[in-house]
Protein backbone atom coordinates (compact mmCIF):
# COMPACT_ATOMS: atom_id res chain seq x y z
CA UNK A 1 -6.09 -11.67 -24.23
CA UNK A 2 -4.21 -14.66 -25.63
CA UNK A 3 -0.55 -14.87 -25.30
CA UNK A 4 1.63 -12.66 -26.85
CA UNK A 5 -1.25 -10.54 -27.86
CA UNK A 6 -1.11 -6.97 -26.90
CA UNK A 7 -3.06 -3.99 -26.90
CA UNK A 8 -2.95 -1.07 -29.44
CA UNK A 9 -3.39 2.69 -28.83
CA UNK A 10 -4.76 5.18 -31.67
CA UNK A 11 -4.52 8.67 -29.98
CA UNK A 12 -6.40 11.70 -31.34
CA UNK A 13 -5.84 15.08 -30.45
CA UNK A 14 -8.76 17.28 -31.98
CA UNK A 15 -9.61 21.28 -32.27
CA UNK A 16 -12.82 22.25 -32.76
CA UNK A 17 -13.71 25.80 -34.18
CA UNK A 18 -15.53 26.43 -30.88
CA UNK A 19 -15.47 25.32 -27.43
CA UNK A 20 -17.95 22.14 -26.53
CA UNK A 21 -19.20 21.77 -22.95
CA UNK A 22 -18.69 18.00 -22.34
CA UNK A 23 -20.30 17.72 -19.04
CA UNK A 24 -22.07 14.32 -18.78
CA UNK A 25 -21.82 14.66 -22.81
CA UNK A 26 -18.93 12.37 -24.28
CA UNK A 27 -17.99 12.49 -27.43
CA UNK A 28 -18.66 8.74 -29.21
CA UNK A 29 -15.97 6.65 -30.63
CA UNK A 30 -15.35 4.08 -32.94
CA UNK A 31 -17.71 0.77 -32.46
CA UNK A 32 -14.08 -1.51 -33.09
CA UNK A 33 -12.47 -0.15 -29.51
CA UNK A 34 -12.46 -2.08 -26.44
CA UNK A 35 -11.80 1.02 -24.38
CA UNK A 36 -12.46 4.93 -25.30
CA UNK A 37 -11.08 7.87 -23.71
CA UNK A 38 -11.83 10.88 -25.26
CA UNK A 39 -11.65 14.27 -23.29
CA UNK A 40 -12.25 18.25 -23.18
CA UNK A 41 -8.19 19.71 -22.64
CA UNK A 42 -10.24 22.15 -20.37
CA UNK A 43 -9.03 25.07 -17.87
CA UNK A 44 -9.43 25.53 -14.46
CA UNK A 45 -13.06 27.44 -13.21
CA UNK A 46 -12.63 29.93 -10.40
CA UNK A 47 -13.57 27.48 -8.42
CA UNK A 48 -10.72 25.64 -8.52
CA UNK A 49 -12.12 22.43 -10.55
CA UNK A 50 -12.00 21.51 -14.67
CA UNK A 51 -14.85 23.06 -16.47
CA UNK A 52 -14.98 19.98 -18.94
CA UNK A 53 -15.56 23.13 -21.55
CA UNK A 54 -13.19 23.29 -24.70
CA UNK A 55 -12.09 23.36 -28.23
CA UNK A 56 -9.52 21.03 -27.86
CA UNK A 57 -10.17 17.30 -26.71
CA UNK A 58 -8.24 14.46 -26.60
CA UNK A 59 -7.91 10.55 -25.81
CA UNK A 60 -7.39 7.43 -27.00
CA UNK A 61 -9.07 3.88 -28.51
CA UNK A 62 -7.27 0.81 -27.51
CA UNK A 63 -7.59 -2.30 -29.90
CA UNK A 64 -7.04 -6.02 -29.52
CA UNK A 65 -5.17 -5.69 -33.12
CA UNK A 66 -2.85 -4.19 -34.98
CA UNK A 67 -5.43 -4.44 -37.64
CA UNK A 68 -8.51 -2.90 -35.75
CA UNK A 69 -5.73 -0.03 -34.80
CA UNK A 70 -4.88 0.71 -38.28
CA UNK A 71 -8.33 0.48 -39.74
CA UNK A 72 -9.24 3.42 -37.31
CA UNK A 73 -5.75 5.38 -37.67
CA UNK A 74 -5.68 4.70 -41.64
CA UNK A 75 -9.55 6.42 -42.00
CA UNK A 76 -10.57 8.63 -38.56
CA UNK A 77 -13.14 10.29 -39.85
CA UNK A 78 -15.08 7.43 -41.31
CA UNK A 79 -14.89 6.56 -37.30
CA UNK A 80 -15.12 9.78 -35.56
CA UNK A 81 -17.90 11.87 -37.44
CA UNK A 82 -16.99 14.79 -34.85
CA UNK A 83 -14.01 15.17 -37.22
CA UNK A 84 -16.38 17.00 -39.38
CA UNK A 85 -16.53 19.55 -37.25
CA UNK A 86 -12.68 20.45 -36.51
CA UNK A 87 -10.33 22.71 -37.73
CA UNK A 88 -7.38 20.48 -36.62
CA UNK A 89 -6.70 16.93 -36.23
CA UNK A 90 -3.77 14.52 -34.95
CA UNK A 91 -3.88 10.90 -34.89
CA UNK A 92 -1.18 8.59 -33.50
CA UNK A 93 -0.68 4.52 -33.49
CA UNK A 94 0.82 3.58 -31.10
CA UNK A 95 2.58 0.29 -29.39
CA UNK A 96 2.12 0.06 -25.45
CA UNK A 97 5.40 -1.47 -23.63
CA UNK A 98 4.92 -0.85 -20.27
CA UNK A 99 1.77 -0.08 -17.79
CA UNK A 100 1.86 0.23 -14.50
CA UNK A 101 -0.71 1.43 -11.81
CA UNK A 102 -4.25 2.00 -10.85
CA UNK A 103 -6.57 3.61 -13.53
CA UNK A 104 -10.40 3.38 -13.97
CA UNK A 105 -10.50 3.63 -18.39
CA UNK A 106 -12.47 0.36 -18.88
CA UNK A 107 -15.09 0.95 -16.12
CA UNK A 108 -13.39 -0.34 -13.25
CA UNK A 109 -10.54 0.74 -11.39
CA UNK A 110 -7.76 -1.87 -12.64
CA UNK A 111 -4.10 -2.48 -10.84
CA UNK A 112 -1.53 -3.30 -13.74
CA UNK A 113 -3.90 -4.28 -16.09
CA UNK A 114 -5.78 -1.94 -17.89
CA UNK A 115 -3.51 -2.64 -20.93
CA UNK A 116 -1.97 -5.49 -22.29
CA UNK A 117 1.74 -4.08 -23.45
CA UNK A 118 4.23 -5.42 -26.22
CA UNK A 119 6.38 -8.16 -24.56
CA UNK A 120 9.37 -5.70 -25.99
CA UNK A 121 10.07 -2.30 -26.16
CA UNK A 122 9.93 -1.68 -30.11
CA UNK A 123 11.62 1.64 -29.95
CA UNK A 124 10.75 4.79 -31.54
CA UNK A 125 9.33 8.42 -30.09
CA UNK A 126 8.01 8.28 -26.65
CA UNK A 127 4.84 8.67 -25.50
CA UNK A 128 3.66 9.11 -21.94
CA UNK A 129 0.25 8.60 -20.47
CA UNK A 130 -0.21 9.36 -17.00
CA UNK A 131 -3.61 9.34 -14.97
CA UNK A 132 -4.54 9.88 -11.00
CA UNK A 133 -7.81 9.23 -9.37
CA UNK A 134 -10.31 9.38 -6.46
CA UNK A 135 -12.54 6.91 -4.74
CA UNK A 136 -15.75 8.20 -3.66
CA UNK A 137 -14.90 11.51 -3.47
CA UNK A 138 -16.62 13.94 -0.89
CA UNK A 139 -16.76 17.85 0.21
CA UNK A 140 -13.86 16.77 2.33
CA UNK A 141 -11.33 15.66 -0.55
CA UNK A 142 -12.23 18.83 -2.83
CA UNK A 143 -9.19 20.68 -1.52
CA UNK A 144 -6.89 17.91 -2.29
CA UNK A 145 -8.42 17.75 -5.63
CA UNK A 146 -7.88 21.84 -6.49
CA UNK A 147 -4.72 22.05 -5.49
CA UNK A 148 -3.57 18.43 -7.19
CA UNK A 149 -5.33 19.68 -10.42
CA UNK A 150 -3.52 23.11 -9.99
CA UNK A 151 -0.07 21.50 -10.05
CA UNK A 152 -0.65 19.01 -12.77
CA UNK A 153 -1.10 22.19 -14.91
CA UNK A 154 1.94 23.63 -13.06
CA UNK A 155 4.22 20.74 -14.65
CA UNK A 156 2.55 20.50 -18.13
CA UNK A 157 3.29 23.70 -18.56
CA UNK A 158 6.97 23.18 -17.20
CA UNK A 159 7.39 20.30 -19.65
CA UNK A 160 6.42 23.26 -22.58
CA UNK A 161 9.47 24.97 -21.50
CA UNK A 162 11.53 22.05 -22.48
CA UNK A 163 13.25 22.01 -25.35
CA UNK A 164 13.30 17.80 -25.35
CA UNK A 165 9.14 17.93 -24.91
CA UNK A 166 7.58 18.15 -28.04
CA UNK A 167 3.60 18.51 -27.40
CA UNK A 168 1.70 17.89 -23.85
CA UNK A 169 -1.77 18.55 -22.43
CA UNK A 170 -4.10 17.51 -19.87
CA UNK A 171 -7.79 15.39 -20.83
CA UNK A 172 -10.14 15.96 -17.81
CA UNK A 173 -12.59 13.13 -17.63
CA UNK A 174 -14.55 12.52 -13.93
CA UNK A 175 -16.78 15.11 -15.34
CA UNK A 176 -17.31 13.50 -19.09
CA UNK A 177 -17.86 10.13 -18.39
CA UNK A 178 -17.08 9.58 -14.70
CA UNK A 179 -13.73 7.83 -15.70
CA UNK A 180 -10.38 8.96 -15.30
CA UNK A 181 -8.17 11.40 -17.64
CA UNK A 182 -4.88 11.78 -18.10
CA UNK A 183 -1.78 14.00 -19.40
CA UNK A 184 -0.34 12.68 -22.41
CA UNK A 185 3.43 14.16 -23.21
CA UNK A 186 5.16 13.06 -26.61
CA UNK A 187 8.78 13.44 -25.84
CA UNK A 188 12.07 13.89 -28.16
CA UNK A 189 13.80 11.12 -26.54
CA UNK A 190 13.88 8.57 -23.20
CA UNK A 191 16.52 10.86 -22.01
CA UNK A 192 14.52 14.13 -22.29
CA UNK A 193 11.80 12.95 -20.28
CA UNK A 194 13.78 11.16 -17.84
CA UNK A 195 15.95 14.86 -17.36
CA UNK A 196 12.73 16.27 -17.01
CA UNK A 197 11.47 13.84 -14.17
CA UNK A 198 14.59 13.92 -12.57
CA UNK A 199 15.65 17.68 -12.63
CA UNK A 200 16.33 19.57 -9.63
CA UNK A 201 14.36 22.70 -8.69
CA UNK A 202 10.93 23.91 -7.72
CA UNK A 203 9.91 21.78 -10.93
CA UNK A 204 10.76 18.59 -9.37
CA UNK A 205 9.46 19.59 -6.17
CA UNK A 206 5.78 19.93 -8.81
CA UNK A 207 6.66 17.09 -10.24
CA UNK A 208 7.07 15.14 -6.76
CA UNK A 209 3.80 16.38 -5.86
CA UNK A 210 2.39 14.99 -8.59
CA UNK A 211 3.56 11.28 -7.92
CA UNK A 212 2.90 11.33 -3.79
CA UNK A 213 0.04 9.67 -3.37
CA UNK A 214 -1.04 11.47 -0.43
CA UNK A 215 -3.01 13.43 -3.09
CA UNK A 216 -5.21 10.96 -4.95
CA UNK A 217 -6.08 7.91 -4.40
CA UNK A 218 -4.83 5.91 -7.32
CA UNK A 219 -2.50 6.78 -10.29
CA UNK A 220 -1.33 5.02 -13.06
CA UNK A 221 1.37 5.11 -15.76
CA UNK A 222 1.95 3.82 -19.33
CA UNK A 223 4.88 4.44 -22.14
CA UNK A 224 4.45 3.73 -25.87
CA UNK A 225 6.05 3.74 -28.80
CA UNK A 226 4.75 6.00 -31.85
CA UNK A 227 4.83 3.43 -35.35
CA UNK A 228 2.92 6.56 -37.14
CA UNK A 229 1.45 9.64 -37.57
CA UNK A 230 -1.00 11.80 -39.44
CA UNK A 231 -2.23 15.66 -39.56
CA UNK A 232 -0.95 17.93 -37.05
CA UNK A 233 -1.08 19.28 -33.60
CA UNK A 234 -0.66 23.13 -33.32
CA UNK A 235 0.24 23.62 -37.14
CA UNK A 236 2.78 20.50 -37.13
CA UNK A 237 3.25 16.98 -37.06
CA UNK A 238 5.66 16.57 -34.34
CA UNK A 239 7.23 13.18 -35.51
CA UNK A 240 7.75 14.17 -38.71
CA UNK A 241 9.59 17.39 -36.92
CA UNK A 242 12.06 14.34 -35.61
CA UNK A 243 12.73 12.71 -38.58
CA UNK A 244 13.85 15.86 -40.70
């Protein structure tokens, strides 16, 4: 990517009318994105691991242009034809300012570099992306896995207690697409989330868990910056919920 240039992030958050199994079955996205994440929000089975089955799904395009972005965010569903078939739809642009980590979204496992972000921070809600992998995973790793996957739940739940959290879930993609998911949390302000990373308590102690890399083998961060919004996520648009 030329100088200066940076990536942008259209985010959709979709629920269908009825779960959809996407087990070695991704959902397709639009032919203008360089990268595309798109993932079932699904529970844990009883044994232990994601069943890649739900009605909600969520992810991410990224874009080498503003203008690529904006043609997608500006028209989804002449890009998503899935969008036919859901009862609720949220779509975000965003602006990427920082990235750091190791994250397999564009086919290979890449160390800082997966996105190109905005030389500054342009302000504006906060979005966090975080993702954690495995390499080569075997019998022997599976109880790592279950009980990493069990406490990533354990703080995106925590973070729904929070008054400063506005929206948060989990996208579960090894068994999609064979790439990694993430947790996406949209937050009030910087100094919500950072209270809610730094916060005493069995929480933190989750939280802490969730960052020791004794229990995956890579992991990977990213903030951006919401520029605008459309529809809603759980009978609301969240940003506009900020601005009134």
């Amino acid at each position: 990517m030329a100088q200066g240039m940076h990536d942008w992030i259209v985010f959709h958050r979709v629920r269908f009318a009825t779960p959809i199994n996407g087990t070695g079955a991704p959902l397709p996205g639009p032919a203008g994105a360089t990268c595309w994440r798109f993932y079932p929000a699904s529970p844990l089975g009883p044994d232990g691991m994601r069943t890649n089955v739900s009605a909600e799904w969520g992810g991410f395009g990224l874009y080498p242009s503003r203008e690529a972005a904006e043609e997608v965010f500006a028209a989804p569903e002449r890009h998503l034809p899935f969008l036919a078939e859901a009862e609720e739809a949220y779509h975000l642009l965003l602006v990427p300012y920082a990235h750091r980590g190791q994250v397999n979204w564009r086919g290979s496992v890449l160390d800082g570099e997966t996105l190109a972000v905005a030389p500054e921070d342009p302000k504006g809600p906060l979005v966090v992306f975080t993702s954690a992998g495995y390499d080569n995973p075997g019998p022997e790793d599976v109880p790592r896995i279950k009980t990493f996957l069990r406490e990533v739940d354990n703080v995106v739940s925590y973070y729904g207690t929070l008054p400063g959290n506005l929206r948060r879930a989990v996208y579960s993609g090894p068994g999609v697409d064979g790439h990694d998911g993430m947790t996406v949390s949209l937050w009030r302000s910087d100094a919500a989330m950072l209270a809610a990373a730094y916060k005493d308590g069995h929480h933190r102690d989750q939280m802490e868990y969730q960052r020791d890399p004794g229990h995956f083998d890579r992991s990977s961060f990213t903030r951006a910056r919401v520029l605008s919004s459309l529809g809603s996520w759980d009978g609301a648009d969240p940003v506009a919920e900020l601005a009134s």
